[in-house]
N, C-alpha and C. Protein backbone atom coordinates (compact mmCIF):
# COMPACT_ATOMS: atom_id res chain seq x y z
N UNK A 1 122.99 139.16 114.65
CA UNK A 1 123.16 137.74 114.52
C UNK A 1 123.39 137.33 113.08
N UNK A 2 122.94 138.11 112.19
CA UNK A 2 123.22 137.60 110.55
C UNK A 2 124.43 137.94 110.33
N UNK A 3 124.92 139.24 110.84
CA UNK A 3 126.83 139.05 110.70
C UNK A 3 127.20 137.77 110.64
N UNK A 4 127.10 137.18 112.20
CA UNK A 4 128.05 135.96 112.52
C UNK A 4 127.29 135.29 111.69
N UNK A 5 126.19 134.98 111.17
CA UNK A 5 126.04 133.70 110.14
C UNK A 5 126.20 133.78 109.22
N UNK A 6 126.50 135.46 108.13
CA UNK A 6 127.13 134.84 107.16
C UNK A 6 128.75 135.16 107.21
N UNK A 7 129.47 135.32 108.33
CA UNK A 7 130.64 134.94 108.68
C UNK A 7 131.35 133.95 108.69
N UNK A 8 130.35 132.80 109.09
CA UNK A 8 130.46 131.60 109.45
C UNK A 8 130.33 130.47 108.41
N UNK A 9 129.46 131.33 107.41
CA UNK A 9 129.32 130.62 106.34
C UNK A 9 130.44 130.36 105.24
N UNK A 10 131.06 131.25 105.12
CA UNK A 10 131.97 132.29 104.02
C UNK A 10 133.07 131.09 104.26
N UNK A 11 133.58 130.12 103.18
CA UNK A 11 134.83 129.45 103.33
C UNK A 11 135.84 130.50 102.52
N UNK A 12 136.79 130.32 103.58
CA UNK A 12 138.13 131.17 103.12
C UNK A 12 138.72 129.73 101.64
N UNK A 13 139.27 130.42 101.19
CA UNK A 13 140.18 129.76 99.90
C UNK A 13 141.68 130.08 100.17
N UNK A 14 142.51 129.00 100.32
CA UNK A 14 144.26 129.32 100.71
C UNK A 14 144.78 129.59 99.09
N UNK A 15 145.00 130.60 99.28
CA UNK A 15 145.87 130.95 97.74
C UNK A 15 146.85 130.16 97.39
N UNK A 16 147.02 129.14 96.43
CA UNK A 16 148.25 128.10 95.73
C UNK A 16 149.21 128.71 95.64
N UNK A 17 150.49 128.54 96.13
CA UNK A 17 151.37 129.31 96.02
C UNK A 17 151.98 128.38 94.48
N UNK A 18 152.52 129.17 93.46
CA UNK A 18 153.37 128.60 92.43
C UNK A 18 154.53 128.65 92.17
N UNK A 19 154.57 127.48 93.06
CA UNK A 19 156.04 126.65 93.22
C UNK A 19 156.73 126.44 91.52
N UNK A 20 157.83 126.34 91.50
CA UNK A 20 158.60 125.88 90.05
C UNK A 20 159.13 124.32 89.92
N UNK A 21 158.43 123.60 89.54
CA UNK A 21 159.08 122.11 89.13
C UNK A 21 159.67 121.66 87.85
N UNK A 22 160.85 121.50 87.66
CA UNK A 22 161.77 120.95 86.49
C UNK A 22 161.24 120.39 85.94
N UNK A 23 161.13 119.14 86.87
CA UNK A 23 160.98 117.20 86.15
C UNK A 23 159.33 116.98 86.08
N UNK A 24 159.27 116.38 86.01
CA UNK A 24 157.74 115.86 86.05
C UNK A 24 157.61 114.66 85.43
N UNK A 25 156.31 113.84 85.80
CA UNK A 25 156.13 112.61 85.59
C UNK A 25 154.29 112.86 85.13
N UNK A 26 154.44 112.39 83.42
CA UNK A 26 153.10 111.62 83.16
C UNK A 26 152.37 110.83 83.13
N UNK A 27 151.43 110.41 83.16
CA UNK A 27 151.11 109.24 83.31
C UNK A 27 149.76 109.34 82.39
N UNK A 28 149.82 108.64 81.29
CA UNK A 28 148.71 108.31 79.99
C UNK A 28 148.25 106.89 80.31
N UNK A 29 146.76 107.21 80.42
CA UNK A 29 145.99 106.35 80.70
C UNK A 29 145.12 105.87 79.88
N UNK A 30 144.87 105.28 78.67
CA UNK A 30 144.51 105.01 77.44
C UNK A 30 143.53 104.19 77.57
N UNK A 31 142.52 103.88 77.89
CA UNK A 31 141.76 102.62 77.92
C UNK A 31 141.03 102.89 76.27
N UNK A 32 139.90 101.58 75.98
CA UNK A 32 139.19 101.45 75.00
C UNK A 32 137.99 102.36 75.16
N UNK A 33 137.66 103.48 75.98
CA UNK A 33 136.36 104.16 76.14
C UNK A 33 136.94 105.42 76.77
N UNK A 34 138.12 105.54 76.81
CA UNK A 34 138.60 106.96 77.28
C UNK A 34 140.05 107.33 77.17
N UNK A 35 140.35 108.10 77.61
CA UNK A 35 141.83 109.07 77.63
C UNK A 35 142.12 109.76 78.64
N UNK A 36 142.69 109.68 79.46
CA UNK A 36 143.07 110.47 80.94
C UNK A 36 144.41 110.72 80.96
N UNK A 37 145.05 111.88 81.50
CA UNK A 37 146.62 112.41 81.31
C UNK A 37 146.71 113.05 83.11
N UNK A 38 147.59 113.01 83.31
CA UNK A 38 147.87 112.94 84.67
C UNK A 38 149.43 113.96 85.21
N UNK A 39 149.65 114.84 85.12
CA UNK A 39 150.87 115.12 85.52
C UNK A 39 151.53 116.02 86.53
N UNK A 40 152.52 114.93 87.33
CA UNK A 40 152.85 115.26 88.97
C UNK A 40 154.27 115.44 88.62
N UNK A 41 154.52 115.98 90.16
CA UNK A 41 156.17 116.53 90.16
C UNK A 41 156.66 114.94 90.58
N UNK A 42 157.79 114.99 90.94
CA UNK A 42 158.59 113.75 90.90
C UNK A 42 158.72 113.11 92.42
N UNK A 43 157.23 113.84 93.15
CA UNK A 43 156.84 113.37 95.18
C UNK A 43 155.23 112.65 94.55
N UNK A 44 154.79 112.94 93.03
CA UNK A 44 153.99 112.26 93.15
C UNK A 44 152.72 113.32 93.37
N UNK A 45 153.20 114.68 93.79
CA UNK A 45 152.21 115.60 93.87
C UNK A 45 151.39 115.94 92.65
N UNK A 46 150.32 115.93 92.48
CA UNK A 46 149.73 116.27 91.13
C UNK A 46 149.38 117.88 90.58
N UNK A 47 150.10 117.88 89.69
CA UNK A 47 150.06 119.69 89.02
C UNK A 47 148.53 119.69 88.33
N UNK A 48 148.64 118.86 87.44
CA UNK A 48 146.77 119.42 86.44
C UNK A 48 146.83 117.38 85.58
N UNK A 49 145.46 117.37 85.60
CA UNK A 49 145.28 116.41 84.94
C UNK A 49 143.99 116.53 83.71
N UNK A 50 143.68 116.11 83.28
CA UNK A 50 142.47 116.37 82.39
C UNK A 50 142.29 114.89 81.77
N UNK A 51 141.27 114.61 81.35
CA UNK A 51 140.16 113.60 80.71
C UNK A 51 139.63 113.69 79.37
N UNK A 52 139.53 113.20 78.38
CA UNK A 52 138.98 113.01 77.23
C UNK A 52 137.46 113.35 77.35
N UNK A 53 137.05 112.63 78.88
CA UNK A 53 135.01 112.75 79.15
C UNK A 53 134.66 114.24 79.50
N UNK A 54 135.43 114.72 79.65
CA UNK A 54 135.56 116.61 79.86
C UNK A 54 135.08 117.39 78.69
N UNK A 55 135.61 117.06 78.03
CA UNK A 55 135.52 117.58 76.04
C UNK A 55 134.25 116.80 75.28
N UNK A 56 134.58 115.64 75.23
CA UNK A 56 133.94 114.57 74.21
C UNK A 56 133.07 113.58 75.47
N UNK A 57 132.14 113.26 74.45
CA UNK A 57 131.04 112.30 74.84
C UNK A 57 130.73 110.96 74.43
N UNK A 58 130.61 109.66 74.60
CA UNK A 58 130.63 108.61 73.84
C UNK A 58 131.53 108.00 73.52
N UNK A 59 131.32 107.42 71.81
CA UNK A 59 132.67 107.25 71.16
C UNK A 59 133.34 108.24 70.51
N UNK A 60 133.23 109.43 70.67
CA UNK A 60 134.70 110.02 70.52
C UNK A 60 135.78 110.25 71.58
N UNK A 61 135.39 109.44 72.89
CA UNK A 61 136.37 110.36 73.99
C UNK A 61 137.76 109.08 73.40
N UNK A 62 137.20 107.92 72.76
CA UNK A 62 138.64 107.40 72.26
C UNK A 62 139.53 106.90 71.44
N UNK A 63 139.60 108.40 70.93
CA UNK A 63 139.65 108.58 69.25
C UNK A 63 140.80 109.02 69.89
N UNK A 64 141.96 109.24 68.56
CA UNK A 64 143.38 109.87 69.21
C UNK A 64 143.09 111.32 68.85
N UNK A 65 142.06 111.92 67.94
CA UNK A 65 141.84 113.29 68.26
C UNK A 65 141.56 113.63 69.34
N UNK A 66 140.47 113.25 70.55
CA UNK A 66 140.31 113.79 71.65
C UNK A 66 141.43 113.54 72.51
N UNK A 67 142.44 112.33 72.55
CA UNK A 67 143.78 112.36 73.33
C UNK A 67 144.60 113.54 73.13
N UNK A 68 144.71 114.08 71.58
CA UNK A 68 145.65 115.07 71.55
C UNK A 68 144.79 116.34 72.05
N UNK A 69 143.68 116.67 72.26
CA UNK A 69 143.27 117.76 73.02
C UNK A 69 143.37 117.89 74.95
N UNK A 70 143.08 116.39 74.48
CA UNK A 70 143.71 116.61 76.19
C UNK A 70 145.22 116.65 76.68
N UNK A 71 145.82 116.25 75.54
CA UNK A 71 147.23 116.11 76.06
C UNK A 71 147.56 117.88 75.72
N UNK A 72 147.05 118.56 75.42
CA UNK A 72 146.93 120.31 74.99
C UNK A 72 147.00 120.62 76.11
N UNK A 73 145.57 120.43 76.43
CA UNK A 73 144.49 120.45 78.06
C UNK A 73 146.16 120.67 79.01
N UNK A 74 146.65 119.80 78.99
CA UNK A 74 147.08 119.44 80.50
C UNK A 74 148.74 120.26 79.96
N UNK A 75 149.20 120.55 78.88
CA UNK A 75 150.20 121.17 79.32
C UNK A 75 149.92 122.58 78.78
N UNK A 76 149.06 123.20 78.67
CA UNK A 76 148.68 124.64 78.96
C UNK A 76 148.81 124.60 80.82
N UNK A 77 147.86 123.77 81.12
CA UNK A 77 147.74 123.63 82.38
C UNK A 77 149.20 123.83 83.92
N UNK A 78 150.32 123.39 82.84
CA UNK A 78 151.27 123.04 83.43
C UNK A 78 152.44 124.24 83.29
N UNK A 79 152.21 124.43 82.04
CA UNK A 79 152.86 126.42 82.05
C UNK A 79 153.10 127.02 82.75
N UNK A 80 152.46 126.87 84.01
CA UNK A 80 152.69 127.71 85.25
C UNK A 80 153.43 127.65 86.22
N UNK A 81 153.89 126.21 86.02
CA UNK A 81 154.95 125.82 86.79
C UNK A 81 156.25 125.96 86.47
N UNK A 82 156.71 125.27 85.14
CA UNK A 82 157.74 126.08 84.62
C UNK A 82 158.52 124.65 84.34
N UNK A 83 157.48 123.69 83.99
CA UNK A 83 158.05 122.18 83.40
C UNK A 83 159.02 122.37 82.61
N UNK A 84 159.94 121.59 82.53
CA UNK A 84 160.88 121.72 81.43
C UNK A 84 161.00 120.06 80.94
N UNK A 85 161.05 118.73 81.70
CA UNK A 85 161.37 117.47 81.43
C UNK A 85 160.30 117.06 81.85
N UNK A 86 160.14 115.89 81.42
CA UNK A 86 159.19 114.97 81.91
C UNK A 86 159.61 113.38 81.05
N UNK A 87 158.45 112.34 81.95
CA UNK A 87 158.87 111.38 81.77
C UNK A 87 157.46 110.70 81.92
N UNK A 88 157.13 110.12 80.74
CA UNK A 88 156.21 109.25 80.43
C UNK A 88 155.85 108.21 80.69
N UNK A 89 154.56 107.61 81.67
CA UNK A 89 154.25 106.20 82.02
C UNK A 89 153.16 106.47 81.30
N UNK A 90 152.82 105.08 80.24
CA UNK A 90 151.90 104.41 79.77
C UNK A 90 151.06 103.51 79.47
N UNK A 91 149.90 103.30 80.20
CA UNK A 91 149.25 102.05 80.72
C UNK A 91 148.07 102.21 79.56
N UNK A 92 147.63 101.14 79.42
CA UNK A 92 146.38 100.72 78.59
C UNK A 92 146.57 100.49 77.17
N UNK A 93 145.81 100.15 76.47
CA UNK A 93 145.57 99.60 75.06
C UNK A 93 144.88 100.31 74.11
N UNK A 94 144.65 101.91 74.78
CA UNK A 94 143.73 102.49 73.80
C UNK A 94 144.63 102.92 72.32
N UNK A 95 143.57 103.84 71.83
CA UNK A 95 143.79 104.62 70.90
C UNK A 95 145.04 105.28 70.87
N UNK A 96 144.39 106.12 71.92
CA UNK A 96 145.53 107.72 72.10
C UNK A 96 146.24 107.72 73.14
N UNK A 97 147.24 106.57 72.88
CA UNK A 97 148.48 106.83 73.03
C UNK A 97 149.78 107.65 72.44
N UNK A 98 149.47 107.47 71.49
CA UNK A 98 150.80 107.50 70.67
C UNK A 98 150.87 109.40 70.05
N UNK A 99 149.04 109.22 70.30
CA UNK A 99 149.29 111.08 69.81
C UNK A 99 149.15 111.77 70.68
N UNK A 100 148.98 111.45 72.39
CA UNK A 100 148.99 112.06 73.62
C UNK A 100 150.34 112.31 73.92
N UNK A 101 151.45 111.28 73.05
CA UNK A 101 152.67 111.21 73.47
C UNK A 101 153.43 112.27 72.48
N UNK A 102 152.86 112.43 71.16
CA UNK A 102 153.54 113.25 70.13
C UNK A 102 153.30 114.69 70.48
N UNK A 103 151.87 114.95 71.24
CA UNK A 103 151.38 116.38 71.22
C UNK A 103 151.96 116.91 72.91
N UNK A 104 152.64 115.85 73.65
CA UNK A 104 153.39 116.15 74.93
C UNK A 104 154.28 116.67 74.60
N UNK A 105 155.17 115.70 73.64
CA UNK A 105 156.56 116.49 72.91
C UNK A 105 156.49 117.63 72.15
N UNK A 106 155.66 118.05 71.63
CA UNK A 106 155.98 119.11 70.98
C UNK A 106 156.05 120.56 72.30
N UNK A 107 155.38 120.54 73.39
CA UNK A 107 155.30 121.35 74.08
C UNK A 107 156.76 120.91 75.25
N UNK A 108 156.57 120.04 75.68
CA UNK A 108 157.74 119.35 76.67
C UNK A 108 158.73 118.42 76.19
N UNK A 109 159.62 118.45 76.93
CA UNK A 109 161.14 117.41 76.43
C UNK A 109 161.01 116.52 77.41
N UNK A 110 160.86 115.36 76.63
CA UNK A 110 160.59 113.58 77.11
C UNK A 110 161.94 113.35 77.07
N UNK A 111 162.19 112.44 78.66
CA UNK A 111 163.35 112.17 79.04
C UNK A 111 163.04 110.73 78.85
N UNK A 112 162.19 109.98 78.68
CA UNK A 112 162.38 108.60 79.22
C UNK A 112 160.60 108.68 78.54
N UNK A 113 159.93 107.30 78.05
CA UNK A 113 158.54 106.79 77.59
C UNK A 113 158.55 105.17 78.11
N UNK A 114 157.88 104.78 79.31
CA UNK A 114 157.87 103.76 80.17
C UNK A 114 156.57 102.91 79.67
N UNK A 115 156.11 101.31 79.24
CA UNK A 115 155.01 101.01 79.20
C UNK A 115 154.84 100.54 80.96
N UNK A 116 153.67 100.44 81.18
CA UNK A 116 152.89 100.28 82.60
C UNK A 116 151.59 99.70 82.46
N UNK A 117 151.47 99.23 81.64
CA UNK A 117 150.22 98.58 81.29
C UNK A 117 150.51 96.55 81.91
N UNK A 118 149.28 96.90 83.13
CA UNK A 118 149.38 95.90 83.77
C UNK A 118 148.88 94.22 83.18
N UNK A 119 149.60 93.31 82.87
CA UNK A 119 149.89 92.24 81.88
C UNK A 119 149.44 90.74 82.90
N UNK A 120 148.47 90.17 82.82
CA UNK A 120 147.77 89.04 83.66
C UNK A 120 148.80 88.07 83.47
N UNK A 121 149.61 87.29 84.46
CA UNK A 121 150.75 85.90 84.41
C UNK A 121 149.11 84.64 84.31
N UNK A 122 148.32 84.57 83.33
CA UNK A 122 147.33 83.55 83.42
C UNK A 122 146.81 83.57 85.26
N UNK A 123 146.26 84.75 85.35
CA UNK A 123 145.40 84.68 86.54
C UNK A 123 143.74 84.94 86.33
N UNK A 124 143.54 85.59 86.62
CA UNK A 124 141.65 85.16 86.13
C UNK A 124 141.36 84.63 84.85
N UNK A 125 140.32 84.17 84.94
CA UNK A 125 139.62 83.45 83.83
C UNK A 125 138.93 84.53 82.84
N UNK A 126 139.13 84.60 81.42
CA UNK A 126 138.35 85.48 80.96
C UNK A 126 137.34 85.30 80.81
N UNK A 127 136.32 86.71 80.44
CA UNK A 127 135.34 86.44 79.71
C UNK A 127 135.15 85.67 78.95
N UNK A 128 133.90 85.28 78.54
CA UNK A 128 133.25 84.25 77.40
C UNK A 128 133.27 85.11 76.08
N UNK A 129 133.44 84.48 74.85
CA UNK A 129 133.38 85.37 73.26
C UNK A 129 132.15 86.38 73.23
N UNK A 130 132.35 87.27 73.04
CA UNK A 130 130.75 88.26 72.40
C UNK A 130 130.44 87.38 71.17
N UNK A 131 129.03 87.55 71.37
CA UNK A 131 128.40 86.78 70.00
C UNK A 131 127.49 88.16 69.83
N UNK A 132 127.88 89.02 68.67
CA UNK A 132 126.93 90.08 68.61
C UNK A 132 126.45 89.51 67.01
């Protein structure tokens, strides 16, 4: 009877097959407390992403030093596929933008750098001033 239970237990793992994708699409996510990098083939499927909160803790995850480690992070990550283009969406107001975008290029060829940072037409009310 312990056969079948630890038979039963045992999850199989489906081996990833590694497919080759050309194009690819990034997507830099910059806020004021972090750094997130994102990059899918051009269905939207996601290859590897990585985070600034992975590495760094606090206030350094949004410093543009920890952006350019993650923007490292994610195209080591992507090597395997056999990226050659990509194309940049960029949402938020942080830091590390601009060196998530320099340390992409040096490894990959940017076809296109899109902003995506979603812009309020005067719809909610803001917050009140910090009085620190």
């Amino acid at each position: 009877m312990s056969n079948t239970a630890d038979s039963s237990t045992k999850i199989s793992k489906k081996k990833q097959k590694n497919r080759l994708v050309s194009v690819g699409v990034a997507c830099v996510n910059a806020s004021f407390n972090n750094t997130s990098i994102t990059i899918s083939d051009l269905s939207g499927a996601v290859l590897a992403w990585h985070s600034a909160g992975a590495d760094f803790k606090g206030s350094k995850k949004s410093t543009p030093y920890a952006a350019r480690i993650v923007a490292e992070a994610v195209a080591v990550k992507v090597e395997k596929y056999g990226l050659k283009t990509i194309s940049i969406k960029l949402k938020g107001p942080g830091g590390g933008r601009e060196s998530a975008v320099t340390t992409v290029a040096g490894k990959i060829h940017i076809t296109s750098i899109a902003e995506m940072t979603p812009i309020p037409h005067n719809g909610c009310r803001p917050p009140k001033k910090r009085r620190v």
